[in-house]
Protein backbone atom coordinates (compact mmCIF):
# COMPACT_ATOMS: atom_id res chain seq x y z
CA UNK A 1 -61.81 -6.38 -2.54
CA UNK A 2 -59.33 -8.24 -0.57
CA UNK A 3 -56.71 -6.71 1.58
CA UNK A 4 -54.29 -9.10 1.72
CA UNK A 5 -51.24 -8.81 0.36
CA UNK A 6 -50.13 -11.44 -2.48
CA UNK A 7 -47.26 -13.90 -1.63
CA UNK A 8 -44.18 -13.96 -3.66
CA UNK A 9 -42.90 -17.53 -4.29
CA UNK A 10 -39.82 -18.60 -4.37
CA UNK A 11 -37.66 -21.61 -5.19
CA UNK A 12 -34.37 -22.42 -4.51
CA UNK A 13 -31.30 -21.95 -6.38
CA UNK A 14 -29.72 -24.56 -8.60
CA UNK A 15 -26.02 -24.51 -9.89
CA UNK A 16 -27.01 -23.20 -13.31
CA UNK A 17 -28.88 -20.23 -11.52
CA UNK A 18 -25.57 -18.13 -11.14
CA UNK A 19 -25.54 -14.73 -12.47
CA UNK A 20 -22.26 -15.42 -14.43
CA UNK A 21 -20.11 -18.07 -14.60
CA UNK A 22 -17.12 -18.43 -12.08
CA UNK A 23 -13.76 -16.92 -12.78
CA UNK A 24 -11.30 -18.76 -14.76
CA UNK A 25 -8.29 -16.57 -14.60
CA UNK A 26 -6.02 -16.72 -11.45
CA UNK A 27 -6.51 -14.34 -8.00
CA UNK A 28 -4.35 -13.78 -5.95
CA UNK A 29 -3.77 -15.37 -2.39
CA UNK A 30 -4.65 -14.29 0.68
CA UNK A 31 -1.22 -13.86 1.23
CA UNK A 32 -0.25 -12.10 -1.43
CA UNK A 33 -3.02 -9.43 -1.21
CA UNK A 34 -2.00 -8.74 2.17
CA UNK A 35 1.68 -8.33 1.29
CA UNK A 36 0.43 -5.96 -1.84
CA UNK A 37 -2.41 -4.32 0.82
CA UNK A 38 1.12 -3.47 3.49
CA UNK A 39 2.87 -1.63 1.04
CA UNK A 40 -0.08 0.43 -0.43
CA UNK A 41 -1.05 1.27 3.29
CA UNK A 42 2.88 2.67 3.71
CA UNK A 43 1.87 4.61 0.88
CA UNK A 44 -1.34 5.95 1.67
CA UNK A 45 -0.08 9.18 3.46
CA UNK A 46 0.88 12.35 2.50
CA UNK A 47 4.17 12.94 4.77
CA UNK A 48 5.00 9.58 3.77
CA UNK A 49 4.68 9.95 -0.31
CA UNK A 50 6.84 12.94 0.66
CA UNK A 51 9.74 11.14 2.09
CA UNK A 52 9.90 8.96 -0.82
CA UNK A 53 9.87 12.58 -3.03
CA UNK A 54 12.91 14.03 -0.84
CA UNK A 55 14.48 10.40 -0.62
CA UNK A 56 14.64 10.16 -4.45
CA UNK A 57 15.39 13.62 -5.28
CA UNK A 58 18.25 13.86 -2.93
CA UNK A 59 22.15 13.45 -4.13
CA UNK A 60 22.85 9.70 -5.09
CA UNK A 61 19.01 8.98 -4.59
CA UNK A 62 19.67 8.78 -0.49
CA UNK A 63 18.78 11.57 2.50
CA UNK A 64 19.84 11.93 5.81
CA UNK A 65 17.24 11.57 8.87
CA UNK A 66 18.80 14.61 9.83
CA UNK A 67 17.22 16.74 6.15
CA UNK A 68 13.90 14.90 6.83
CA UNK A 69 12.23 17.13 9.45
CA UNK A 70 12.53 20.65 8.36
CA UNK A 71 10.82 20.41 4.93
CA UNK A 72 7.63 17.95 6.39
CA UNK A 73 7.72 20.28 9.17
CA UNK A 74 6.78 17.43 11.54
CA UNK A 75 9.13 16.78 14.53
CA UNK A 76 12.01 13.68 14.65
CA UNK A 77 9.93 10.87 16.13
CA UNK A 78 7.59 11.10 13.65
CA UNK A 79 9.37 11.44 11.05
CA UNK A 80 10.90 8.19 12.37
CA UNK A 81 7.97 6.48 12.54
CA UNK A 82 6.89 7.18 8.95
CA UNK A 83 10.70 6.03 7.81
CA UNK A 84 10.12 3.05 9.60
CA UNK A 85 6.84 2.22 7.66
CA UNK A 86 8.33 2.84 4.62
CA UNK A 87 10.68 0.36 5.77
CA UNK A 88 9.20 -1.97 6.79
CA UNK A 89 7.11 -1.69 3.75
CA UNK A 90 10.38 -2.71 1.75
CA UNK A 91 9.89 0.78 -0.06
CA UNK A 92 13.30 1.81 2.11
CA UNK A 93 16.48 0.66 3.18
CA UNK A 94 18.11 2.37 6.37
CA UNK A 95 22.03 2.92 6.79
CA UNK A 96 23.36 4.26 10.23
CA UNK A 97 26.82 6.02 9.78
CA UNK A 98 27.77 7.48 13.05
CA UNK A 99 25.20 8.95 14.77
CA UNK A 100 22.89 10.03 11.61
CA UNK A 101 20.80 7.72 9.40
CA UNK A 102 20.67 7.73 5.89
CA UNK A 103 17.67 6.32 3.71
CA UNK A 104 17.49 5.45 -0.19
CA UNK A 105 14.69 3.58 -2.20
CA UNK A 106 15.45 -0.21 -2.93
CA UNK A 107 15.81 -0.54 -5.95
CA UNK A 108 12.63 -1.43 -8.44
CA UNK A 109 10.22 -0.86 -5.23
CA UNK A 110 8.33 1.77 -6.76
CA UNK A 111 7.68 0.02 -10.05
CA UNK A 112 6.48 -2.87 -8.17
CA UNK A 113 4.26 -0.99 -6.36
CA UNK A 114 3.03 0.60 -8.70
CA UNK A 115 2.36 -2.46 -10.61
CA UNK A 116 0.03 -3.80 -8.39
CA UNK A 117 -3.02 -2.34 -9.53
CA UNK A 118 -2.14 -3.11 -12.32
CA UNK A 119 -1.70 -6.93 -12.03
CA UNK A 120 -5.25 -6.94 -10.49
């Protein structure tokens, strides 16, 4: 009875070893996913889906920095910071008028966001 172990062999791998053939149909770019990976980052929060929520539900689809605090119940600068993702993000546009800022979507940002999963 022998107690050594038996040797597996191996060989190397050719071309037409693959598991499945390479992918035919476009990917996207470095680039790109990064770009797609920003704006689903800006939308990976809570307080931040929750802006959008106020932002869109609020008379003529805009809200005032000013209505932004009380219902998140988070304090100004960080409610400014998550504004500022959003952005940034290009889910937001800002308007100052006097000493208040007001925020509304941009238009067709949350369809494209939410197309790209889908365009995966």
């Amino acid at each position: 009875m022998s107690s050594t172990p038996a040797l597996a062999t191996t060989r190397a791998a050719t071309p037409d070893d693959s598991c499945c053939p390479p992918a035919t149909r476009p990917t996207i770019t470095a680039e790109d996913a990064h770009r797609k990976a920003h704006i689903l980052k800006a939308l990976a929060d809570p307080n931040r889906l929750r802006l959008l929520s106020i932002v869109k539900a609020g008379d003529g689809g805009e809200a005032c920095v000013c209505d932004l605090t009380a219902p998140l119940d988070l304090g100004q600068p960080t409610v400014s910071h998550h504004l500022k993702i959003l952005v940034d993000a290009g889910l937001l546009t800002r308007e100052k008028r006097g000493t208040w800022a007001y925020y509304s979507l941009v238009p067709g940002a949350l369809e494209s966001a939410a197309s790209i999963l889908t365009a995966l």
